[in-house]
Protein backbone atom coordinates (compact mmCIF):
# COMPACT_ATOMS: atom_id res chain seq x y z
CA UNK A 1 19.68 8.79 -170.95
CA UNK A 2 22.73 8.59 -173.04
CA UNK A 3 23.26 5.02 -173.70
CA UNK A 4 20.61 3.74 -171.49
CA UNK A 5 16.75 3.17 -172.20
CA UNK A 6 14.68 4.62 -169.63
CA UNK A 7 11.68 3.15 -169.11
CA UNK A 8 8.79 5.44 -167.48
CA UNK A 9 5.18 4.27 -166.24
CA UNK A 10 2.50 5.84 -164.00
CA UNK A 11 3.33 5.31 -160.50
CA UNK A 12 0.77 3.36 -158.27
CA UNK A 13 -1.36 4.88 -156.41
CA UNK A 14 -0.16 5.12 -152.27
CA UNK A 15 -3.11 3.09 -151.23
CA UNK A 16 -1.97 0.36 -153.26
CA UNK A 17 1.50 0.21 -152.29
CA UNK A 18 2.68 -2.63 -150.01
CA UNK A 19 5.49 -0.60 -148.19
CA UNK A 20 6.64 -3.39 -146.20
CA UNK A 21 7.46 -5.69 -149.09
CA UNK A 22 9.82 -2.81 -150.63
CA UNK A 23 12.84 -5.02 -148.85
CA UNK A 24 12.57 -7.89 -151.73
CA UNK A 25 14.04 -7.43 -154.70
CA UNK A 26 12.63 -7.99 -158.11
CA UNK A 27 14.66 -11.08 -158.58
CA UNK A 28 13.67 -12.23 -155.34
CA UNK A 29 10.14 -11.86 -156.13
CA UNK A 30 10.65 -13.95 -159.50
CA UNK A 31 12.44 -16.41 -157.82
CA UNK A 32 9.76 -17.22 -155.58
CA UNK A 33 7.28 -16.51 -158.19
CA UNK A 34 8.72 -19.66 -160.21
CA UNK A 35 8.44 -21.55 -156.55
CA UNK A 36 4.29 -20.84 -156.73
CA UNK A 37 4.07 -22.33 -159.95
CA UNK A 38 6.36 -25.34 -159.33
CA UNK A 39 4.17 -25.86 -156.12
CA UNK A 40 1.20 -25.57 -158.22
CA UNK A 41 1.88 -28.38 -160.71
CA UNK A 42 3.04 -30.55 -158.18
CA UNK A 43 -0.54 -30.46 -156.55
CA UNK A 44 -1.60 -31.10 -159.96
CA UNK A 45 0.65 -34.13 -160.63
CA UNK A 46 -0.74 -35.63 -156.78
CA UNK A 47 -4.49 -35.31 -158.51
CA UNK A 48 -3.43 -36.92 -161.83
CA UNK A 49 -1.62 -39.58 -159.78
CA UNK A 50 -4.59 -40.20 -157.55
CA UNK A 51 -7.15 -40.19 -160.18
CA UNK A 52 -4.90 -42.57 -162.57
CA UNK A 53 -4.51 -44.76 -159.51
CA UNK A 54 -8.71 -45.13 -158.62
CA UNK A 55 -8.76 -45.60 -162.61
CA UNK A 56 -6.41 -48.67 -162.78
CA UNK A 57 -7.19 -50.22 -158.81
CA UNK A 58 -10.73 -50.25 -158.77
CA UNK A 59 -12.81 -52.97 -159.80
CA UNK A 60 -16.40 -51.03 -159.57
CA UNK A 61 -17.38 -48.43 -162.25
CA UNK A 62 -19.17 -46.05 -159.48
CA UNK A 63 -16.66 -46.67 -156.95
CA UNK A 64 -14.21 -45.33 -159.79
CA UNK A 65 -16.77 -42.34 -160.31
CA UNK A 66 -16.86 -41.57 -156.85
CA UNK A 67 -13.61 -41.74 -155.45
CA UNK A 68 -12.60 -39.45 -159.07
CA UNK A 69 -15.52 -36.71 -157.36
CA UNK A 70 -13.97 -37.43 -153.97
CA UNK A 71 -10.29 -36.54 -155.01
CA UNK A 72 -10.80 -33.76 -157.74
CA UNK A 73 -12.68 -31.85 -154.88
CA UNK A 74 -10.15 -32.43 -151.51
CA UNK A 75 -7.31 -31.29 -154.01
CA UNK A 76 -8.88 -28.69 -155.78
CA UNK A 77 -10.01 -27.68 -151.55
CA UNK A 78 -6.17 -28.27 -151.14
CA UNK A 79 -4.93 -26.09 -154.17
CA UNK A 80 -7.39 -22.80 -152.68
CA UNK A 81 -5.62 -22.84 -149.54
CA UNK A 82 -1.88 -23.63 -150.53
CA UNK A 83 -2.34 -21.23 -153.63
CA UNK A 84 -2.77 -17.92 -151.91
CA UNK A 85 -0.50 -18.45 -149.16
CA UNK A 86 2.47 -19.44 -152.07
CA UNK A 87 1.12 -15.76 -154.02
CA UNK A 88 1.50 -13.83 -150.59
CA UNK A 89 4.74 -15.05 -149.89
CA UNK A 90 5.71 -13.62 -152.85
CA UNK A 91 5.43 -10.24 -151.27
CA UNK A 92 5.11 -8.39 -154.41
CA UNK A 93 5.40 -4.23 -154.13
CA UNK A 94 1.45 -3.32 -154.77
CA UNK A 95 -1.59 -4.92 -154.31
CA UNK A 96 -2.64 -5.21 -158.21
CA UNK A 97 0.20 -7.25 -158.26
CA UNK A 98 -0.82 -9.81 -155.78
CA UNK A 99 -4.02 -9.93 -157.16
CA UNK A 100 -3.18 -10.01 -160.67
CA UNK A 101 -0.59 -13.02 -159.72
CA UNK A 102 -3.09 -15.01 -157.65
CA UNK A 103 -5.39 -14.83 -159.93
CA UNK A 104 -3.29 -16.19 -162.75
CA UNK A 105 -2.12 -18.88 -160.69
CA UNK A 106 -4.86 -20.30 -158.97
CA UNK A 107 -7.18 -19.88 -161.67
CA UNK A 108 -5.23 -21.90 -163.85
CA UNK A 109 -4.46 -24.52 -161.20
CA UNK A 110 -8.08 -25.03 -160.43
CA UNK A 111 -9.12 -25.17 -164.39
CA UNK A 112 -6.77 -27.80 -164.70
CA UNK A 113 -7.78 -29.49 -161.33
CA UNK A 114 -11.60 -29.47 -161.93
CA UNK A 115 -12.05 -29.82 -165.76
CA UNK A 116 -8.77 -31.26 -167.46
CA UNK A 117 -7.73 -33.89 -165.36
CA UNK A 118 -10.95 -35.96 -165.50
CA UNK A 119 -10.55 -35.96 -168.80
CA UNK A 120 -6.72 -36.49 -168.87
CA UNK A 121 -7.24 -39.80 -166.48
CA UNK A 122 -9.74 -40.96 -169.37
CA UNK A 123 -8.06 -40.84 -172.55
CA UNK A 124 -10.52 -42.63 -174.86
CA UNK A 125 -12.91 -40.85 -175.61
CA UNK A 126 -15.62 -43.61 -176.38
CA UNK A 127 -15.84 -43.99 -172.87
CA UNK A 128 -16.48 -40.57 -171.83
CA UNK A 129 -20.28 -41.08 -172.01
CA UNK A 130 -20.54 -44.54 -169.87
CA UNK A 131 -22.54 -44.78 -166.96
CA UNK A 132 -20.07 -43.69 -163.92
CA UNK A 133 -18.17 -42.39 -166.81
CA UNK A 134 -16.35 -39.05 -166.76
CA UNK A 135 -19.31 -36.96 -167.80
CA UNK A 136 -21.11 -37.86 -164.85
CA UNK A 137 -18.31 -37.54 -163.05
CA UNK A 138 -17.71 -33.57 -164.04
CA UNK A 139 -21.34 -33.58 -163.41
CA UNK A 140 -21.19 -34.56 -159.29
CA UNK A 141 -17.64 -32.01 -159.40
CA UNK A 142 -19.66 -29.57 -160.87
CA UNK A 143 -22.26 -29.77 -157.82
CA UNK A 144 -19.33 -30.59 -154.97
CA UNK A 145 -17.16 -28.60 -156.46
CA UNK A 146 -18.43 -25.77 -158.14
CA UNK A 147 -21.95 -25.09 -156.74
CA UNK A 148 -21.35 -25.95 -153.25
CA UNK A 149 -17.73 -24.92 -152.98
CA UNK A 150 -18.00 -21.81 -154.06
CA UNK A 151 -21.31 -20.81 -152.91
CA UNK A 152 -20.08 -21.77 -148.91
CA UNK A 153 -17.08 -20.07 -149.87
CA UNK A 154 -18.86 -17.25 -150.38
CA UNK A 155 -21.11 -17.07 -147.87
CA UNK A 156 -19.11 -18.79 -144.76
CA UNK A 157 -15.92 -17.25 -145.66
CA UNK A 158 -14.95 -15.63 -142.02
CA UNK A 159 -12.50 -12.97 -144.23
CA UNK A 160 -15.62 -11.94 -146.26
CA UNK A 161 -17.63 -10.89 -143.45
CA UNK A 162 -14.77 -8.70 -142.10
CA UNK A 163 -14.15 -7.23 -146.04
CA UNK A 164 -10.40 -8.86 -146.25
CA UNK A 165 -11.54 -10.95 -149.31
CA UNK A 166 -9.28 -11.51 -152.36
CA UNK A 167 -11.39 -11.10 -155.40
CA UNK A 168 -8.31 -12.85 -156.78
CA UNK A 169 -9.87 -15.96 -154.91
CA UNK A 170 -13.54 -15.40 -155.82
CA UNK A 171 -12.78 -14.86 -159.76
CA UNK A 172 -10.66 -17.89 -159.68
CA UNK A 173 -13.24 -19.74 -158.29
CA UNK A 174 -15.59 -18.40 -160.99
CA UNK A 175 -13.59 -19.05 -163.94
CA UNK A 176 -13.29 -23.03 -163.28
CA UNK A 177 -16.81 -22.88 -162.63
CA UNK A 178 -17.74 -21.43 -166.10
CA UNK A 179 -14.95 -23.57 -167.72
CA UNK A 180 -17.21 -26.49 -166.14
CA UNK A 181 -19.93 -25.20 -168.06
CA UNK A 182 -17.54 -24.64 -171.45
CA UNK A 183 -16.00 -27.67 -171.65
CA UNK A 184 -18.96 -30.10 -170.32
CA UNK A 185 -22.39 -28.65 -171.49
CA UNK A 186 -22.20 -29.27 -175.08
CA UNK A 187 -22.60 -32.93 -174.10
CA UNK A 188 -24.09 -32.60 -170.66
CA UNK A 189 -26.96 -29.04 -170.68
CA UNK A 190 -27.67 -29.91 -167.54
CA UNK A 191 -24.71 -28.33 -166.35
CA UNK A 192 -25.94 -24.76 -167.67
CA UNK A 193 -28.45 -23.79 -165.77
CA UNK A 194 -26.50 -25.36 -162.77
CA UNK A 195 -23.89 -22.78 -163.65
CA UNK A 196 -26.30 -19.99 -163.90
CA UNK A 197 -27.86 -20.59 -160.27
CA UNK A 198 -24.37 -20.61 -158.95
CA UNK A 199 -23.16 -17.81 -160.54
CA UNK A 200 -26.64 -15.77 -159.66
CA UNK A 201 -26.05 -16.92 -155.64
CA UNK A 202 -22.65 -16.28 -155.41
CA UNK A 203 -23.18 -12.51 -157.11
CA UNK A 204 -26.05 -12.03 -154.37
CA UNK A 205 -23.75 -13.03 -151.29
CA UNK A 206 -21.13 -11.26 -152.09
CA UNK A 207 -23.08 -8.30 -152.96
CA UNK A 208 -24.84 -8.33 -149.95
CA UNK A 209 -21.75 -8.63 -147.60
CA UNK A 210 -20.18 -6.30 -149.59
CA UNK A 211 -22.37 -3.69 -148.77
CA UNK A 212 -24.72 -4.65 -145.38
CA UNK A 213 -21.46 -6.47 -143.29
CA UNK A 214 -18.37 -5.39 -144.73
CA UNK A 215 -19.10 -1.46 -145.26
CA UNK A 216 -17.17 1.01 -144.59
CA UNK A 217 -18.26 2.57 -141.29
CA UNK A 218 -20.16 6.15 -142.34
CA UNK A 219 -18.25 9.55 -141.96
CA UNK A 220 -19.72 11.50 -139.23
CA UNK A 221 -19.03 15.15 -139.11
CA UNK A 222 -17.94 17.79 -136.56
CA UNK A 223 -20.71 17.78 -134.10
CA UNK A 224 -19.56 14.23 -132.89
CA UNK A 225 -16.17 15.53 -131.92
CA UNK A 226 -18.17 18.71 -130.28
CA UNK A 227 -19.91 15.73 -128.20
CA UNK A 228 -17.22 14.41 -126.56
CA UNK A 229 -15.07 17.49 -125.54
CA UNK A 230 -18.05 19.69 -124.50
């Protein structure tokens, strides 16, 4: 108009409105947006500080191996919970929005949490196929982490059964499981069909809560409201 560019997009639709985030301001929301992220990569640096510190302290290959499986999958435990609770405070204006920015987030953050970091804490590669080394290492993540994570995330998750899941959560979860399989299967197969049973029981629960526990009650028609005021 005039001088001014005028930007126009379709509007949301009402369902997916939050109306009781329309007090905070755009800038607000970035502001606090930056927060999530600098929270983020601080749980990050903890892991890579951890993990560098088993590395250089202990004496024992396997010890080194396990206490690497032991902190990779507390944090990356850690980084689920803090994550989404950093995205809603956001209090973005629609619910694409909060998905869309917990998904970016905590997808990345767990990426980096369950594949890179092993790696990171290892830097010479000759060493990557040792016994205790960091392939066997991503493989025992990939089974705490990935397969049993995810799959009694799935299935004992209280907010699935009532249908308040964030498929935000569950496709971030996914994503660091295939990026397991991406990164580590080329020198470990093992980890493929691992992947695939995971995958194949997590896509089962949530299918069957999705439709057996958290339906949407039927629609019942006149004659039920004829029952009670006859």
């Amino acid at each position: 108009l005039g001088e001014h560019r005028v930007q126009v997009m379709p509007a949301p639709e009402p369902s997916d409105m939050r109306w009781h985030n329309f007090e905070i301001s755009p800038p607000t929301i970035g502001r606090r947006t930056v927060i999530t992220f600098v929270a983020a990569a601080l749980l990050l640096a903890v892991t890579a500080a951890l993990l560098y510190w088993d590395e250089t302290l202990a004496n024992n290959s396997a010890i080194t191996m396990l206490g690497g499986v032991i902190i990779v999958t507390i944090m990356g435990e850690v980084i689920s919970y803090v994550v989404p609770l950093l995205a809603g405070w956001e209090r973005r204006h629609t619910l694409t929005g909060e998905e869309q920015s917990l998904f970016a987030k905590l997808a990345s953050a767990l990426v980096v949490n369950d594949v890179l970091l092993i790696l990171i804490a290892s830097p010479e590669p000759e060493t990557w196929f040792d016994l205790d080394g960091p392939m066997e290492e991503a493989f025992w993540i990939c089974i705490t982490s990935s397969v049993l994570g995810d799959i009694a995330r799935v299935v004992l998750s209280s907010n699935l059964i009532v249908g308040t899941e964030s498929l935000a959560e569950l496709h971030a979860c996914l994503m660091s499981t295939v990026a397991l399989a991406l990164v580590y299967g080329p020198g470990m197969p093992l980890v493929y069909p691992i992947t695939v049973v995971t995958i194949a029981i997590m896509f089962a629960s949530t299918k069957y809560f999705m439709l057996r526990r958290a339906a949407s009650p039927p629609l019942y028609s006149d004659h039920v409201h004829s029952l009670f005021t006859s």
